[in-house]
Protein backbone atom coordinates (compact mmCIF):
# COMPACT_ATOMS: atom_id res chain seq x y z
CA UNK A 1 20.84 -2.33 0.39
CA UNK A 2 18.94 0.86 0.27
CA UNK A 3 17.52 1.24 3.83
CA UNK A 4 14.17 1.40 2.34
CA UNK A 5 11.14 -1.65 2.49
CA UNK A 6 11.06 -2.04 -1.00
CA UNK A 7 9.28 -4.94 -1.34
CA UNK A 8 6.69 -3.98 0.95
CA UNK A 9 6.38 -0.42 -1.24
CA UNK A 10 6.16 -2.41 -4.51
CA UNK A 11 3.38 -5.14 -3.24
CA UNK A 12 1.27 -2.01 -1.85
CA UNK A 13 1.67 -0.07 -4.93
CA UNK A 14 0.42 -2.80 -6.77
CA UNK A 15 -2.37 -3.32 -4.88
CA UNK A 16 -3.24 0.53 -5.12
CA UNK A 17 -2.96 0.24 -8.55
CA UNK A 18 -5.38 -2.82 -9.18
CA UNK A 19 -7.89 -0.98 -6.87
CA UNK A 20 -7.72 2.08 -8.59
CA UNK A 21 -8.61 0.29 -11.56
CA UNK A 22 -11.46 -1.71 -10.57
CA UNK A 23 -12.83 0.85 -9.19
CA UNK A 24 -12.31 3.54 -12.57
CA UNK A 25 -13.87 0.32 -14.28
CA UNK A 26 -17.05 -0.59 -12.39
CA UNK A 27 -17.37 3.26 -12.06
CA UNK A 28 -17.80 3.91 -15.42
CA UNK A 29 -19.64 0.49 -16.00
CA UNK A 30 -22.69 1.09 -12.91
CA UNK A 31 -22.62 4.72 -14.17
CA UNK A 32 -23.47 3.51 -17.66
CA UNK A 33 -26.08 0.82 -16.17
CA UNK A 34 -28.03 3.05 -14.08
CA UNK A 35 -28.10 5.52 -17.41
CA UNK A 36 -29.56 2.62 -19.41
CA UNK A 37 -31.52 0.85 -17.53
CA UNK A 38 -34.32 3.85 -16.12
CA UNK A 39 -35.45 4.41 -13.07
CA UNK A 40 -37.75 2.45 -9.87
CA UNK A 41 -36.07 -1.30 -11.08
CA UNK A 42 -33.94 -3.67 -8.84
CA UNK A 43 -31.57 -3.43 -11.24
CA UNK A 44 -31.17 0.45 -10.82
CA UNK A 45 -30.68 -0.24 -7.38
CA UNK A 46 -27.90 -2.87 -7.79
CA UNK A 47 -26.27 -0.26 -10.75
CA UNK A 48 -26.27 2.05 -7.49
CA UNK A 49 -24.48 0.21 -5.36
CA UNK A 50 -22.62 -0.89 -8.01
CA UNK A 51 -21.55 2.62 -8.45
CA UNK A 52 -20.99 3.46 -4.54
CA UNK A 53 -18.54 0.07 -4.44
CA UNK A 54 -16.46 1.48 -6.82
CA UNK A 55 -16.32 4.99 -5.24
CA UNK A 56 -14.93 2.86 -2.16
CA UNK A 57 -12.45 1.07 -4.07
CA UNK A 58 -11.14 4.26 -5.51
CA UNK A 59 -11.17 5.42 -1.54
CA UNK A 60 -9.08 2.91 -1.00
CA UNK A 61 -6.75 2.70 -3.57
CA UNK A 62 -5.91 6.14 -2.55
CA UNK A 63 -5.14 5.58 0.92
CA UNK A 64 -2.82 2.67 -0.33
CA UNK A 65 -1.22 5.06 -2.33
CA UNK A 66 -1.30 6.95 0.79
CA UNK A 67 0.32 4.35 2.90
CA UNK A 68 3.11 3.44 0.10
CA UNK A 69 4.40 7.05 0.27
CA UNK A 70 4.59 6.57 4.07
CA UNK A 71 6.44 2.94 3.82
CA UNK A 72 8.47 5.13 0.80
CA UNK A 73 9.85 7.60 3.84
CA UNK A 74 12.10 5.26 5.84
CA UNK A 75 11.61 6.28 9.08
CA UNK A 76 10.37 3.63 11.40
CA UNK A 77 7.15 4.92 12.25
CA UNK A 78 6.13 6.38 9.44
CA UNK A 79 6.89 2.40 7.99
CA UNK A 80 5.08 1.15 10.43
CA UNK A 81 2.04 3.05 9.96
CA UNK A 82 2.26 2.63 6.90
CA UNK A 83 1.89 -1.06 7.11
CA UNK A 84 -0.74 -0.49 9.67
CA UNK A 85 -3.16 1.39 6.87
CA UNK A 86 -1.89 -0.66 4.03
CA UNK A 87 -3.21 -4.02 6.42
CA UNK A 88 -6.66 -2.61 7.19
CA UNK A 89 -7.44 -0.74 4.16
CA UNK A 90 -6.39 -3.68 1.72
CA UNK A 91 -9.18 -5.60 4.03
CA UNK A 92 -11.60 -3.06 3.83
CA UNK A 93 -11.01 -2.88 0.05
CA UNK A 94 -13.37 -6.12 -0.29
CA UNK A 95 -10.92 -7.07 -3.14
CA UNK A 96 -9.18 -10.72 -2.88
CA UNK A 97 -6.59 -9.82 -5.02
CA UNK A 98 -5.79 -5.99 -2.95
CA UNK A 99 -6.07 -8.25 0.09
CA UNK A 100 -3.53 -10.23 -0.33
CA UNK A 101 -0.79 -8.19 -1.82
CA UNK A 102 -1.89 -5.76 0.88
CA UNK A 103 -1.58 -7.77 3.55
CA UNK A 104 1.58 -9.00 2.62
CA UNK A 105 3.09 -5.28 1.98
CA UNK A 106 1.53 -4.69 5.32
CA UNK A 107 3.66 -7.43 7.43
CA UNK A 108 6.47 -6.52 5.53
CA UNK A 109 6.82 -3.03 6.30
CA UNK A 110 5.68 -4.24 9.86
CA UNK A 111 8.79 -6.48 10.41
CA UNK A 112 10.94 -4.48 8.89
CA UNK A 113 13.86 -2.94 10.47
CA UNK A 114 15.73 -0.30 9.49
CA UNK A 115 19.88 -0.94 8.74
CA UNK A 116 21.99 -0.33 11.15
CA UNK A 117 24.86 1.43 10.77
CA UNK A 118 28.34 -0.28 12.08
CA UNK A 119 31.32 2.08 12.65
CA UNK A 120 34.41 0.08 13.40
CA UNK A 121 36.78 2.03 15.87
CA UNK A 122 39.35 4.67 14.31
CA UNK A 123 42.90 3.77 16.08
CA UNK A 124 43.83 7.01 18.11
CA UNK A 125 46.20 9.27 16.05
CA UNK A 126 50.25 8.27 16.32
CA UNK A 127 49.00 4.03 16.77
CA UNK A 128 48.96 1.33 14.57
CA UNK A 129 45.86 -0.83 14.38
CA UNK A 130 46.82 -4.37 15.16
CA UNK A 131 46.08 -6.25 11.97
CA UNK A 132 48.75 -4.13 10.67
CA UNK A 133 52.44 -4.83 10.24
């Protein structure tokens, strides 16, 4: 075991990824729409907005990518917060698909737990250790 959430790091990283890419996508798409189309139309408007969801998916993908380097760290608050960013971000992404593996990356790196590290007792020096003959 590393000591690291990895499947929490790998769900969020996905979900960074596919935002990243819808957003690139419809980016270049509404940017192309609202080129063709002209200017004072509905369907300018809708290109627009078009355009500024994209900008927020790419917003969010980032802080996803943001929140995969923290869950990446180890530490237990960085993991947690992490999770914490990765959970409300995925939501705010407005993406089913970045939802749920973000959500799920989320409560993982939320109940996760770092290993714990067992030292058994060193017999004092000049004693045997009782299992020993």
């Amino acid at each position: 075991m590393s000591g690291k959430p990895v499947a929490s790091l790998v769900l969020v990283i996905i979900a960074a990824i596919i935002d990243l890419i819808f957003g690139l996508f419809t980016l270049v798409e509404g940017s192309h729409a609202v080129s063709m189309i002209g200017s004072g139309t509905a369907a300018v408007w809708a290109a627009r907005i078009v355009v500024l969801l994209s900008i927020w998916w790419i917003i969010c993908g980032a802080l996803l990518f943001m929140a995969s380097m923290w869950i990446n760290s180890g530490e237990r608050g960085k993991v947690r917060n992490g999770g914490i960013v990765a959970i409300v971000f995925s939501i705010l992404s407005l993406n089913l698909i970045v939802i749920i593996l973000g959500l799920i990356g989320g409560i993982l790196a939320l109940t996760w737990k770092p290993p714990t590290v067992s030292s058994m007792p060193q017999p004092a020096t000049g004693q045997k250790p009782e299992n020993m003959i």
